[in-house]
N, C-alpha and C. Protein backbone atom coordinates (compact mmCIF):
# COMPACT_ATOMS: atom_id res chain seq x y z
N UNK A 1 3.81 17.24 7.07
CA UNK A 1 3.65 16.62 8.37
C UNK A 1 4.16 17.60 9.43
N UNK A 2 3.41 17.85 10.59
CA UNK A 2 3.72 18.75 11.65
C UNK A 2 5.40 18.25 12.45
N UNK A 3 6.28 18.85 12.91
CA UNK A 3 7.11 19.02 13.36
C UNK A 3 7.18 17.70 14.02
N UNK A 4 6.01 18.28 15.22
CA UNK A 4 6.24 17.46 16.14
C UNK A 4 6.35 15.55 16.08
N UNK A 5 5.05 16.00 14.86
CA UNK A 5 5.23 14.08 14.53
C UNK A 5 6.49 13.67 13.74
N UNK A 6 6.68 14.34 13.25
CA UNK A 6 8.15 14.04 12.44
C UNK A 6 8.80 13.29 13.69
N UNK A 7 9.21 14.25 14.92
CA UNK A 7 9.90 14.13 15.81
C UNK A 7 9.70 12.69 16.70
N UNK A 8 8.11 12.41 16.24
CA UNK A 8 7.89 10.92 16.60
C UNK A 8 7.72 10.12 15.92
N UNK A 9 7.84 10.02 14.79
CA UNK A 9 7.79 9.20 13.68
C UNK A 9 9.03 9.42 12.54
N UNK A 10 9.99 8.74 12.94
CA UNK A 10 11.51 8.62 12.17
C UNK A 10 11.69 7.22 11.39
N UNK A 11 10.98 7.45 10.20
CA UNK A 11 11.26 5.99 9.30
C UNK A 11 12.00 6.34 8.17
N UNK A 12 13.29 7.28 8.34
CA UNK A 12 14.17 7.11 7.62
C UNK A 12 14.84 5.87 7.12
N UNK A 13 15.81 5.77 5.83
CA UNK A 13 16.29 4.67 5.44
C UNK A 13 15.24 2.93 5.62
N UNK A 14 13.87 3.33 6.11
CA UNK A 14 13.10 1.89 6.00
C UNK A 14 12.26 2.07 4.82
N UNK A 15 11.76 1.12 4.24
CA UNK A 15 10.87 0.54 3.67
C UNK A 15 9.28 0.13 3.49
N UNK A 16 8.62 1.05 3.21
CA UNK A 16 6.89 0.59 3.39
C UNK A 16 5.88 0.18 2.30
N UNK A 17 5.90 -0.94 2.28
CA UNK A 17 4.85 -1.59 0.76
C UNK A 17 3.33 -1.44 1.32
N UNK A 18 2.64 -0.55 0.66
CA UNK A 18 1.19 -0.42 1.73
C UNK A 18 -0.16 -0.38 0.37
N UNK A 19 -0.52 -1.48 0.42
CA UNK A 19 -1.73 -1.86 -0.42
C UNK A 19 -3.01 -0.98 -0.16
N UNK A 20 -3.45 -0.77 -1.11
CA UNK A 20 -4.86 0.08 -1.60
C UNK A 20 -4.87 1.73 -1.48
N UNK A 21 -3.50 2.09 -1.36
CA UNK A 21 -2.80 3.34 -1.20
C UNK A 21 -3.35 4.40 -2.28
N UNK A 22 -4.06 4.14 -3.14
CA UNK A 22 -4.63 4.91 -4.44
C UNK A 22 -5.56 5.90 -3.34
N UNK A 23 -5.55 5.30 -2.56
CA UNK A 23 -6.91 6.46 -1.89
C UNK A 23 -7.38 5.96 -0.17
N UNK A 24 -7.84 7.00 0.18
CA UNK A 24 -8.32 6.86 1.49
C UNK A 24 -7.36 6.70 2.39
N UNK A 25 -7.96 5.36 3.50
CA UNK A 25 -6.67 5.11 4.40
C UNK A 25 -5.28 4.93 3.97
N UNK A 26 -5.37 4.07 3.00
CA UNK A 26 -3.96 3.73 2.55
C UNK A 26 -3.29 4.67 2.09
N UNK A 27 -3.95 5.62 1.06
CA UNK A 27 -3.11 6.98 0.58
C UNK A 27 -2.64 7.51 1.75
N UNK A 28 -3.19 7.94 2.89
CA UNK A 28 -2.79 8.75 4.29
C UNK A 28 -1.45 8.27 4.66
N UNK A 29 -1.95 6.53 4.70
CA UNK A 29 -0.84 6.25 5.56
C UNK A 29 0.84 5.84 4.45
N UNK A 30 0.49 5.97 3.12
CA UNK A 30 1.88 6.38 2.13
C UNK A 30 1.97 7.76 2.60
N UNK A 31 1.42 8.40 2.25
CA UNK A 31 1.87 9.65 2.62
C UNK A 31 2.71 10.04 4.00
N UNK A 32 2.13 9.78 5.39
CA UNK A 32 2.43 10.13 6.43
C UNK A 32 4.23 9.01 6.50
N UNK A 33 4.17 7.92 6.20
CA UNK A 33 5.74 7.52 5.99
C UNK A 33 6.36 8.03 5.38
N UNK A 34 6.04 8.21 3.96
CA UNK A 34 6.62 9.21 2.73
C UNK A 34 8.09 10.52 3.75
N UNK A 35 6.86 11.45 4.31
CA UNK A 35 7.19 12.41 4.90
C UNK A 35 8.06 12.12 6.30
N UNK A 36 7.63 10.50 7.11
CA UNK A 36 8.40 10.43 8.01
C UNK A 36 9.99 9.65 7.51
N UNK A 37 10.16 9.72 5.91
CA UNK A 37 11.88 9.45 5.97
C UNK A 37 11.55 8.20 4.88
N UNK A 38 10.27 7.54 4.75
CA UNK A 38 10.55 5.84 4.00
C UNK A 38 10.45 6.06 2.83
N UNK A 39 11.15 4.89 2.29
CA UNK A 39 10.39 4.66 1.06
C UNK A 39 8.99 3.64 0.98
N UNK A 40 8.48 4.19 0.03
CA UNK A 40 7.10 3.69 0.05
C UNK A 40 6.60 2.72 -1.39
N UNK A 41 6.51 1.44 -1.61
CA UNK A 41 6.11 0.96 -2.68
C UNK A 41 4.25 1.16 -2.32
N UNK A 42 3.59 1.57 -3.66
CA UNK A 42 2.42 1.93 -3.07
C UNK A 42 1.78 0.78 -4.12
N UNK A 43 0.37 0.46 -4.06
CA UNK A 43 -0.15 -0.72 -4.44
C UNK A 43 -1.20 -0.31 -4.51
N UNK A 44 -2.07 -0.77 -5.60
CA UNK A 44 -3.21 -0.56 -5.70
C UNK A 44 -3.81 -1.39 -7.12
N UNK A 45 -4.97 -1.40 -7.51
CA UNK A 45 -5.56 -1.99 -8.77
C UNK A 45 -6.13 -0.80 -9.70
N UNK A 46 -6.11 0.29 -9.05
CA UNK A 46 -6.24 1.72 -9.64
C UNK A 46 -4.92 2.81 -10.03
N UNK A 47 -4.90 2.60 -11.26
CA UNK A 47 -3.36 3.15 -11.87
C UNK A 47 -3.43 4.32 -12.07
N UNK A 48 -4.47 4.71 -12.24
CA UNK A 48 -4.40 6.69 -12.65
C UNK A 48 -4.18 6.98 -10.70
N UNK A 49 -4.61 6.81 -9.91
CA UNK A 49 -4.89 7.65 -9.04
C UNK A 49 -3.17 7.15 -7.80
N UNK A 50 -3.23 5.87 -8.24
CA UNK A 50 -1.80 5.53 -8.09
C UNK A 50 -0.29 5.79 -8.34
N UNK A 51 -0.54 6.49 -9.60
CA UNK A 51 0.49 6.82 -10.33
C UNK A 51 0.54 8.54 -10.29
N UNK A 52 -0.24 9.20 -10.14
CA UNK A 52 -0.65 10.67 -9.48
C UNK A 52 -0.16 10.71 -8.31
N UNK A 53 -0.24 9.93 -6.94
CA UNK A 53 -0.10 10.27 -5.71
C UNK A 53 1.81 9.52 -5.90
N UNK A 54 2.39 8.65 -6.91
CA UNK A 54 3.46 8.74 -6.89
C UNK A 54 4.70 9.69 -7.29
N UNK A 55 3.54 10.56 -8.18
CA UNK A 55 4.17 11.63 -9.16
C UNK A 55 4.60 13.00 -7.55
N UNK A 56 3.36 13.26 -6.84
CA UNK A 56 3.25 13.87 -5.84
C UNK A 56 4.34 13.99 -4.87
N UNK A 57 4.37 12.31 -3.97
CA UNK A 57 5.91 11.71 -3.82
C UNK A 57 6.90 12.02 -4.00
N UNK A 58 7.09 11.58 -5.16
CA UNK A 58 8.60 11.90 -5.89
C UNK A 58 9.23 10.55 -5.35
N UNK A 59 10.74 11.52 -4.80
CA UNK A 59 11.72 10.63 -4.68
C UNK A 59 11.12 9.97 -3.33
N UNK A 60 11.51 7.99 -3.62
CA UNK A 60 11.58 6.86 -2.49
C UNK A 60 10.18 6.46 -2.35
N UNK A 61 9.16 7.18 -4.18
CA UNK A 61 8.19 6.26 -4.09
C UNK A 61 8.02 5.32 -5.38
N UNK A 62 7.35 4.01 -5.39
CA UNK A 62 7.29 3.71 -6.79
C UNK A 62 5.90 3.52 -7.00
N UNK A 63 5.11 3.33 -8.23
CA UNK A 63 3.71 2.93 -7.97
C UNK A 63 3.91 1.42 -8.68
N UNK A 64 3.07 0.28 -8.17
CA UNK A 64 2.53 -0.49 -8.18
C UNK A 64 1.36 -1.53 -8.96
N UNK A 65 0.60 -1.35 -10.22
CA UNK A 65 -0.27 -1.71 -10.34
C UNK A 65 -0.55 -3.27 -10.16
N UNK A 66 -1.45 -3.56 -9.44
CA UNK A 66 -1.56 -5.17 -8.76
C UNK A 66 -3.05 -5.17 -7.83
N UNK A 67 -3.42 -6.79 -8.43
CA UNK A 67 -4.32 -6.83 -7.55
C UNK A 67 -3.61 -8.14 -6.48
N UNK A 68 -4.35 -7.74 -5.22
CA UNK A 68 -3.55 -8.54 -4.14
C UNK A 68 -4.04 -10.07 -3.81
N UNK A 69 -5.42 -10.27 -4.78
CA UNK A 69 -5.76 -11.27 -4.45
C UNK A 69 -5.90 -11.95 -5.76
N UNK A 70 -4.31 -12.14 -6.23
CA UNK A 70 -3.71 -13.04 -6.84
C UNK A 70 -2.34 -13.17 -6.64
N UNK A 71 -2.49 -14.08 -6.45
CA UNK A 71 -0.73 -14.76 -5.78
C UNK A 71 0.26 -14.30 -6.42
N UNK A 72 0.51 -14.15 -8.19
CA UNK A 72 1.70 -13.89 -8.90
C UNK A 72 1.76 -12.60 -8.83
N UNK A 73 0.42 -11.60 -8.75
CA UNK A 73 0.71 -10.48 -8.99
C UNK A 73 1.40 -10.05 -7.61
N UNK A 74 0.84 -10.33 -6.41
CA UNK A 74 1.63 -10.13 -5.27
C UNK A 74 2.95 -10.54 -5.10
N UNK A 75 3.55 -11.74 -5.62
CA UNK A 75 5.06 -11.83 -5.46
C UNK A 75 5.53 -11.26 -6.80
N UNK A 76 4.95 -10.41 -7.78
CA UNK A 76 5.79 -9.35 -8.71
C UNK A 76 5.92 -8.25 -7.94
N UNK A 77 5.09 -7.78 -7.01
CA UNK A 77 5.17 -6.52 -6.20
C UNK A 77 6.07 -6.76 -5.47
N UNK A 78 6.28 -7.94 -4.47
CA UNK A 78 7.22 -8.32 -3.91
C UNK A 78 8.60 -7.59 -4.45
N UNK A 79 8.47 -8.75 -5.83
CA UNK A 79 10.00 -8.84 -6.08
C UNK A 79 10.70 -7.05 -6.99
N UNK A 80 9.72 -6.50 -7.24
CA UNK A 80 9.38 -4.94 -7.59
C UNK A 80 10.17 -3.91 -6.52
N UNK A 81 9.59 -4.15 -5.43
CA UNK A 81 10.25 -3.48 -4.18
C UNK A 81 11.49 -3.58 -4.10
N UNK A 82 11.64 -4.67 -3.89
CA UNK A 82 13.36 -5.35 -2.91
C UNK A 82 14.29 -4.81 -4.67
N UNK A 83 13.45 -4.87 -6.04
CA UNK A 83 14.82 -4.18 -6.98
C UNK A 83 14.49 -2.67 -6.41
N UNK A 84 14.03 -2.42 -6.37
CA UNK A 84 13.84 -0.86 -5.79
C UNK A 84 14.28 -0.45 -4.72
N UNK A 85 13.99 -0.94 -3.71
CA UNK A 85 14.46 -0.43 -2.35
C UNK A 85 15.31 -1.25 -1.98
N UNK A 86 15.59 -2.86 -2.48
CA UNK A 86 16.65 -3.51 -1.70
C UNK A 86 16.10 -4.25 0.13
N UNK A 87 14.92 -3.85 0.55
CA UNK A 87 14.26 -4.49 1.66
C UNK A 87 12.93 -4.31 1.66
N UNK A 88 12.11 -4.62 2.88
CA UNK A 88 10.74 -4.46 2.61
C UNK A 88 10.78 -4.12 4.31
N UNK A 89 10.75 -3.29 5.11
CA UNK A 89 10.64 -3.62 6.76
C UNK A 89 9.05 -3.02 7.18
N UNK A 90 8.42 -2.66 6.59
CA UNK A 90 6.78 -2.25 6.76
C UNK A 90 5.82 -2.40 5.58
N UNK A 91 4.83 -3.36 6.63
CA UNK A 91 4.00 -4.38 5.50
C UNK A 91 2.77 -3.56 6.08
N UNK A 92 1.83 -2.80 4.97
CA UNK A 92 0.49 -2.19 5.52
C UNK A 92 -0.71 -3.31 4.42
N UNK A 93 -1.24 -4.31 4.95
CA UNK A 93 -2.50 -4.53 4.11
C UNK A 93 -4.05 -3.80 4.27
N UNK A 94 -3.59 -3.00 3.11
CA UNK A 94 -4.77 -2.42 3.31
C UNK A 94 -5.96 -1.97 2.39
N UNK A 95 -5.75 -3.29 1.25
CA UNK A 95 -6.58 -3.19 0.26
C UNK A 95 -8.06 -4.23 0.67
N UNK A 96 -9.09 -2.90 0.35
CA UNK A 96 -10.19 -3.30 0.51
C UNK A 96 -10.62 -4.84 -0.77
N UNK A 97 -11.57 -5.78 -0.08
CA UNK A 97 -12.33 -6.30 -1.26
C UNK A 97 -13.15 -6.76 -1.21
N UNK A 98 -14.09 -6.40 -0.07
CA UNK A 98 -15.42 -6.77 0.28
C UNK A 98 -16.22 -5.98 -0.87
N UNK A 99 -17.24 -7.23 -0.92
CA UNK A 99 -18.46 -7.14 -2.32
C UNK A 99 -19.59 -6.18 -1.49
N UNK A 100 -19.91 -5.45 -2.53
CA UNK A 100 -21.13 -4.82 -2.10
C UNK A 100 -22.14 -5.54 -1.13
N UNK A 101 -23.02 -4.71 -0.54
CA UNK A 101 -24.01 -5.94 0.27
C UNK A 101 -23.83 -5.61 1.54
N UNK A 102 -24.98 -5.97 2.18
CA UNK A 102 -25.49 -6.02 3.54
C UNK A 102 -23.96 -7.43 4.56
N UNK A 103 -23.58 -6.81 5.32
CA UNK A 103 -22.78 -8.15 5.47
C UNK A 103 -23.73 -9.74 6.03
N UNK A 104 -24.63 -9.38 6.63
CA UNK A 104 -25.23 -10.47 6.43
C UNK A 104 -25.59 -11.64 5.22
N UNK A 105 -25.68 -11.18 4.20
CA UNK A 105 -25.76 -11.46 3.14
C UNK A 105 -24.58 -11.67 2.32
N UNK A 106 -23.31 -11.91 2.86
CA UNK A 106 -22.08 -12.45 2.53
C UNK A 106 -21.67 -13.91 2.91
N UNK A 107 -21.36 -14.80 1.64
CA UNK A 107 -21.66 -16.20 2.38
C UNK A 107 -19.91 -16.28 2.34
N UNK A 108 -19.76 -17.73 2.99
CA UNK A 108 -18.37 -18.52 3.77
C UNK A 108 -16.76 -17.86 2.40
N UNK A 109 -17.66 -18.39 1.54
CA UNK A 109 -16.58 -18.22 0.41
C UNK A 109 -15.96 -17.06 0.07
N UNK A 110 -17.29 -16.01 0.22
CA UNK A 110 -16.74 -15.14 0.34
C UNK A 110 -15.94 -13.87 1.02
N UNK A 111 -16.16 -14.40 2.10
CA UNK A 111 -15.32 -14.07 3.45
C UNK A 111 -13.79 -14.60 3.27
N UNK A 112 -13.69 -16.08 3.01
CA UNK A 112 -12.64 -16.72 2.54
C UNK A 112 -11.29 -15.48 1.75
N UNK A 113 -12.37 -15.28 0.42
CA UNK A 113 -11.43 -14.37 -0.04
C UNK A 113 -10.99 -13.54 0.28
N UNK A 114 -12.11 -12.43 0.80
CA UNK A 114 -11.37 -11.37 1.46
C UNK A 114 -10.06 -11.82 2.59
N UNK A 115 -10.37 -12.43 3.54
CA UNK A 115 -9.48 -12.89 4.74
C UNK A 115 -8.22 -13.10 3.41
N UNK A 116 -8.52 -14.31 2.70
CA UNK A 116 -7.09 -15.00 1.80
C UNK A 116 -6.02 -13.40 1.46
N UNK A 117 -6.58 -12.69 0.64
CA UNK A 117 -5.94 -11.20 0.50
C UNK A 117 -5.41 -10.51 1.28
């Protein structure tokens, strides 16, 4: 991370649980806390690519395997963190789970879920 953002982004001693982190946005944005000071519980339903970008990390990350749109597995992640880090102060949802498809062609229910996640 460049100097300068360091210099604006100080999340030392906090906490960041950030879902779908295996890749894309979410990987960026573990990473860019990572480097600004946090710890990072990272989350995802993809364990190889999860457990790689924790290895990367190192210290003040843990990996996660969980899908978010089930209730128990989300309060094991929960309760995963807080033995790990002891708090949670940055919540990123950012696991995708929209179904393939035109969005027009997405009916009520399934909107439901995504939103529920």
């Amino acid at each position: 991370m460049p100097q300068e953002l360091h210099e604006l982004l100080d999340l030392s001693g906090q906490v960041a649980l950030v879902t779908g982190a295996s890749r894309g946005i979410g990987r960026s944005i573990a990473e860019v806390f990572h480097c600004a000071g946090a710890g990072v519980a990272l989350v995802s339903r993809s364990a190889e690519p999860l457990e790689e970008l924790a290895g990367q990390l190192g210290d003040r990350a843990i990996s996660l395997v969980a899908d978010v749109a089930e209730e128990a597995q989300v309060n094991e992640v929960v309760e995963k963190t807080l033995e790990a880090f002891g708090r949670i102060d940055i919540l990123i949802n950012n696991a995708g789970l929209m179904s393939p498809g035109p969005y027009s062609d997405i009916h009520a229910a399934e909107w439901h879920r995504v939103i529920s996640a």
